[in-house]
C-alpha atoms as a PDB file:
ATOM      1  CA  UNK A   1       0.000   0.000   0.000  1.00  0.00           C
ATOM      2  CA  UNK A   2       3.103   2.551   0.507  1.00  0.00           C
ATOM      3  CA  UNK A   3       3.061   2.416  -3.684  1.00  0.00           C
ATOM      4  CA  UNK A   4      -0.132   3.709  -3.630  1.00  0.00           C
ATOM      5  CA  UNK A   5       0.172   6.152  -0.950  1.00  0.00           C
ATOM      6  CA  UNK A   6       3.423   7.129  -2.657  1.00  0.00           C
ATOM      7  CA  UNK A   7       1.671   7.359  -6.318  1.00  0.00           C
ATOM      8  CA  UNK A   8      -1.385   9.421  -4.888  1.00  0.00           C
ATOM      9  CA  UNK A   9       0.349  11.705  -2.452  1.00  0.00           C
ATOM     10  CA  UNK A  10       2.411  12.761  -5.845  1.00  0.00           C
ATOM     11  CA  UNK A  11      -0.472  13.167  -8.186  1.00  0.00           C
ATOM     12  CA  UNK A  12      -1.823  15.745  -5.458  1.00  0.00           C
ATOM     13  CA  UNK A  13       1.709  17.390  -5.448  1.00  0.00           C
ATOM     14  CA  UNK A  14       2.022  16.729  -1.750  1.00  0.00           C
ATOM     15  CA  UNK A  15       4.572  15.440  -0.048  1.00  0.00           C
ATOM     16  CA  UNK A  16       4.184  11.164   0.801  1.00  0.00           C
ATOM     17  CA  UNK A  17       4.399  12.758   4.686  1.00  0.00           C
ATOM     18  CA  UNK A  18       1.603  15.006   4.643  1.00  0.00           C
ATOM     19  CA  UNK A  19      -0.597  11.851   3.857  1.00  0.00           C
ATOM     20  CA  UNK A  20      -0.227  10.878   7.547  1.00  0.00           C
ATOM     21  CA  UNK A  21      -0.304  14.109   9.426  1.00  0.00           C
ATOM     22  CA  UNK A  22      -3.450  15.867  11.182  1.00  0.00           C
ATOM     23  CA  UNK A  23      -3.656  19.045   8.972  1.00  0.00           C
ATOM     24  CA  UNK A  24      -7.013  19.613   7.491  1.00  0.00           C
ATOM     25  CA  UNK A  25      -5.212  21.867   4.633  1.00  0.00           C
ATOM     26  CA  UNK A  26      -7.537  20.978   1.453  1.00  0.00           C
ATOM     27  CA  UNK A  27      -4.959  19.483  -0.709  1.00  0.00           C
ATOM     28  CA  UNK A  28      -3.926  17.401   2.039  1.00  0.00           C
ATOM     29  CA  UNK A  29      -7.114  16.038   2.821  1.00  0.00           C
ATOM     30  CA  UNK A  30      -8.318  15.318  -0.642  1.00  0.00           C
ATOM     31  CA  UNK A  31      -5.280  13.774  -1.422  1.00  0.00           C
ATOM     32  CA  UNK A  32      -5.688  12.061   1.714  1.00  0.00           C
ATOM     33  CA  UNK A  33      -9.573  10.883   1.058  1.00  0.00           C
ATOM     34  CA  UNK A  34      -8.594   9.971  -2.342  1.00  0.00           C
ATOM     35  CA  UNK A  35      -6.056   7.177  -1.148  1.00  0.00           C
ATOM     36  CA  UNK A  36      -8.326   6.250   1.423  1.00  0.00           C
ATOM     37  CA  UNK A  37     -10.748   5.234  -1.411  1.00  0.00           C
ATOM     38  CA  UNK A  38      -8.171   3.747  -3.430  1.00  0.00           C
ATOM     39  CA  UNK A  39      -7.413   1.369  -0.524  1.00  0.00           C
ATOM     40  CA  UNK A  40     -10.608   0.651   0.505  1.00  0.00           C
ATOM     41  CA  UNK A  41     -11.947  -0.345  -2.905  1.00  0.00           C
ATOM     42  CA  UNK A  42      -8.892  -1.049  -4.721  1.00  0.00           C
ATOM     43  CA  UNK A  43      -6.814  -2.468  -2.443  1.00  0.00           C
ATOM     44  CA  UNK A  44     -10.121  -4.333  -0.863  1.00  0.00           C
ATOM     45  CA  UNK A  45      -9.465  -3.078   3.285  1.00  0.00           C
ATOM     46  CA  UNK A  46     -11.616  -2.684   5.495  1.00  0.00           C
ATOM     47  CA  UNK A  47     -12.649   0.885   7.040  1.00  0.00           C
ATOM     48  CA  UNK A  48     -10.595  -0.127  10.051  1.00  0.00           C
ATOM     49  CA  UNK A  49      -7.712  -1.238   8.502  1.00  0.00           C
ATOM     50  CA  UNK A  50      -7.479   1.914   6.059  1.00  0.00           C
ATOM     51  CA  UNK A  51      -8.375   3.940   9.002  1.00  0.00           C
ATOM     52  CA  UNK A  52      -5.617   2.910  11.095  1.00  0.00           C
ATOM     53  CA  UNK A  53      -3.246   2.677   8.312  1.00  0.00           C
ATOM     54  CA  UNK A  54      -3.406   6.470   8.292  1.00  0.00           C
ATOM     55  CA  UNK A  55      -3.926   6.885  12.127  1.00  0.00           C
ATOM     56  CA  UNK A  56      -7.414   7.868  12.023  1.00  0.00           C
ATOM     57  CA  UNK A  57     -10.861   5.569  13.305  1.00  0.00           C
ATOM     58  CA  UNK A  58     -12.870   3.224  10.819  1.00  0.00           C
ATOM     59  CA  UNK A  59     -15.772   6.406  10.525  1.00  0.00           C
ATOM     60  CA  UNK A  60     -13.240   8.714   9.300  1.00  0.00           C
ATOM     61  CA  UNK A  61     -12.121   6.403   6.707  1.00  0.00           C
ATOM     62  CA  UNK A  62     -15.832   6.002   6.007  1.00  0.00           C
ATOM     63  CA  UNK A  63     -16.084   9.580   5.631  1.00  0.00           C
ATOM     64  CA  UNK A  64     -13.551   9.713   3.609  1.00  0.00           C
ATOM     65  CA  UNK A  65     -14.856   7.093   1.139  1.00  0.00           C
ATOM     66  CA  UNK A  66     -18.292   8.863   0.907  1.00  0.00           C
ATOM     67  CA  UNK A  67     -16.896  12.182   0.129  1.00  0.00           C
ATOM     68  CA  UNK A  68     -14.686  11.379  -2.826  1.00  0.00           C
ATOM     69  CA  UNK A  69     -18.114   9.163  -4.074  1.00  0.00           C
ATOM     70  CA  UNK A  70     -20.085  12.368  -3.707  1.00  0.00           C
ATOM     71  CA  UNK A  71     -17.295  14.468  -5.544  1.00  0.00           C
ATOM     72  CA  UNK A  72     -16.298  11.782  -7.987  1.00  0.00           C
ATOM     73  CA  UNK A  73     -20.448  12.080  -8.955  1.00  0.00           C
ATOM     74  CA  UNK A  74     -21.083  15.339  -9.030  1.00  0.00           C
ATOM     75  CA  UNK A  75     -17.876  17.570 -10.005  1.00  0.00           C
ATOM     76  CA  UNK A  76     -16.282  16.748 -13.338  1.00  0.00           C
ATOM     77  CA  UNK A  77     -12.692  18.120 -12.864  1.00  0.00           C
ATOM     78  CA  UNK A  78     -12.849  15.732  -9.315  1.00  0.00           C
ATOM     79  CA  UNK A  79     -13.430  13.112 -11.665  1.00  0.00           C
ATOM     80  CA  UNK A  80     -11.666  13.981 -14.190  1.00  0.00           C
ATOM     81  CA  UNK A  81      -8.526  14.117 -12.052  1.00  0.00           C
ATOM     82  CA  UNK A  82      -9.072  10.341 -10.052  1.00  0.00           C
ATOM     83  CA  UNK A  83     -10.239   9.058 -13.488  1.00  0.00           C
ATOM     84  CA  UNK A  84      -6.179   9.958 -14.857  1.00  0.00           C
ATOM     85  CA  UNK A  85      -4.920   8.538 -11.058  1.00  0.00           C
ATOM     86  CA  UNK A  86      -6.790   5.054 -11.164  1.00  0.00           C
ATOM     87  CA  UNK A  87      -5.670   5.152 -15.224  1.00  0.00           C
ATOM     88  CA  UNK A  88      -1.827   6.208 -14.743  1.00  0.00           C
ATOM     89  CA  UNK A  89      -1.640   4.049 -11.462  1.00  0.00           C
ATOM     90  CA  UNK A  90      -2.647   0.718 -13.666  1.00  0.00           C
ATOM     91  CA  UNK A  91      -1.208   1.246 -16.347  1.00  0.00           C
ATOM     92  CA  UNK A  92       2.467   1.590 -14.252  1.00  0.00           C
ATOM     93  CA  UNK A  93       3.673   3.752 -16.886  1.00  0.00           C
ATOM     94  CA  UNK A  94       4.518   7.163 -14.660  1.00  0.00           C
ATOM     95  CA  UNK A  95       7.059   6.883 -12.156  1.00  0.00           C
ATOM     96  CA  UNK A  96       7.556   9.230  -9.598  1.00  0.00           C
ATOM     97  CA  UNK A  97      11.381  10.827 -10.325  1.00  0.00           C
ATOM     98  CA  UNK A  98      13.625  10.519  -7.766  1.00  0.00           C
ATOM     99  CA  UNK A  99      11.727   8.350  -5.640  1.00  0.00           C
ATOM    100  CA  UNK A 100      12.618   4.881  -6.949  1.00  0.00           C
ATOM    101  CA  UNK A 101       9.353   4.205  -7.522  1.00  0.00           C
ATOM    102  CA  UNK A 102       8.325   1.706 -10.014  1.00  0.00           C
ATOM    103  CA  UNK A 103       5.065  -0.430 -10.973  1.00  0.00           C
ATOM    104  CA  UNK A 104       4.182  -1.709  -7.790  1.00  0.00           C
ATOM    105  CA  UNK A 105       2.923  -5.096  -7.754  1.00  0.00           C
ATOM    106  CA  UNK A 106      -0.945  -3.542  -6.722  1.00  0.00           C
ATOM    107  CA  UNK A 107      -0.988  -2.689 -10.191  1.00  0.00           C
ATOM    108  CA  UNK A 108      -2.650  -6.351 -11.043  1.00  0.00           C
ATOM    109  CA  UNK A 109      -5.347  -5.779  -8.416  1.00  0.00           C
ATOM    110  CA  UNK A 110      -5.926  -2.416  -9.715  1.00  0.00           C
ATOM    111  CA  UNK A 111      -6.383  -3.615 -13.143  1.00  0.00           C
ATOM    112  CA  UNK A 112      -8.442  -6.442 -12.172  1.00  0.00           C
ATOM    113  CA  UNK A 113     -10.804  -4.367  -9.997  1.00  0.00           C
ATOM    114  CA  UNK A 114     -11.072  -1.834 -12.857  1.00  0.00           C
ATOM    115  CA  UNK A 115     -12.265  -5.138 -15.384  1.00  0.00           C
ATOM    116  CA  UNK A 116     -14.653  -5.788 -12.868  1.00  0.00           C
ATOM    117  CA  UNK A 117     -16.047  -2.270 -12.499  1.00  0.00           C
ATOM    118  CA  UNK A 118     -16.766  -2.193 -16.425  1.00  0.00           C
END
């Protein structure tokens, strides 16, 4: 899951540490929410585990999940934007520079879970 955190964090242009601090700063927190979704439905967690992956309780993970739903629905450029994350993150073609980041091996589940939202 650190690939993940590692691929989203850098999509939002935030650093991989902000992901796990308390700062309600919006770019934080989306970028935070986001990866909380990815996890939950990509990665197939519970709300407890991707709550306490990020040091938070199962309802804020829950939270988190129903806000990018509600965003991802009803604001295009929200979409827009985790439509290019979930597409760049399966296809393992961008790497972050400098990170040593490479295709991590969620990329099958990814692609799998994508095939079987179609």
């Amino acid at each position: 899951m650190t690939d993940l955190i590692k691929f989203t964090a850098f999509q939002f242009g935030i650093d991989e540490d902000e992901m796990f601090s308390t700062t309600r700063v919006q770019a934080v927190c989306n970028a935070r929410q986001v990866c909380m979704y990815f996890m939950r439905v990509y990665g197939y967690l519970s709300f407890r585990r991707v709550g306490k992956y990020f040091g938070k309780d199962h309802a804020t993970a829950m939270h988190a999940c129903n806000i990018v739903k509600r965003h991802y629905e009803y604001e295009k450029k929200f979409k827009v934007k985790v439509d290019k994350i979930v597409e760049a993150y399966a296809s393992g073609l961008l790497l972050i520079p400098d990170t040593g980041w490479d295709a991590p091996e969620e990329v099958t589940m990814v692609e799998e879970r994508l095939i079987d939202l179609q």
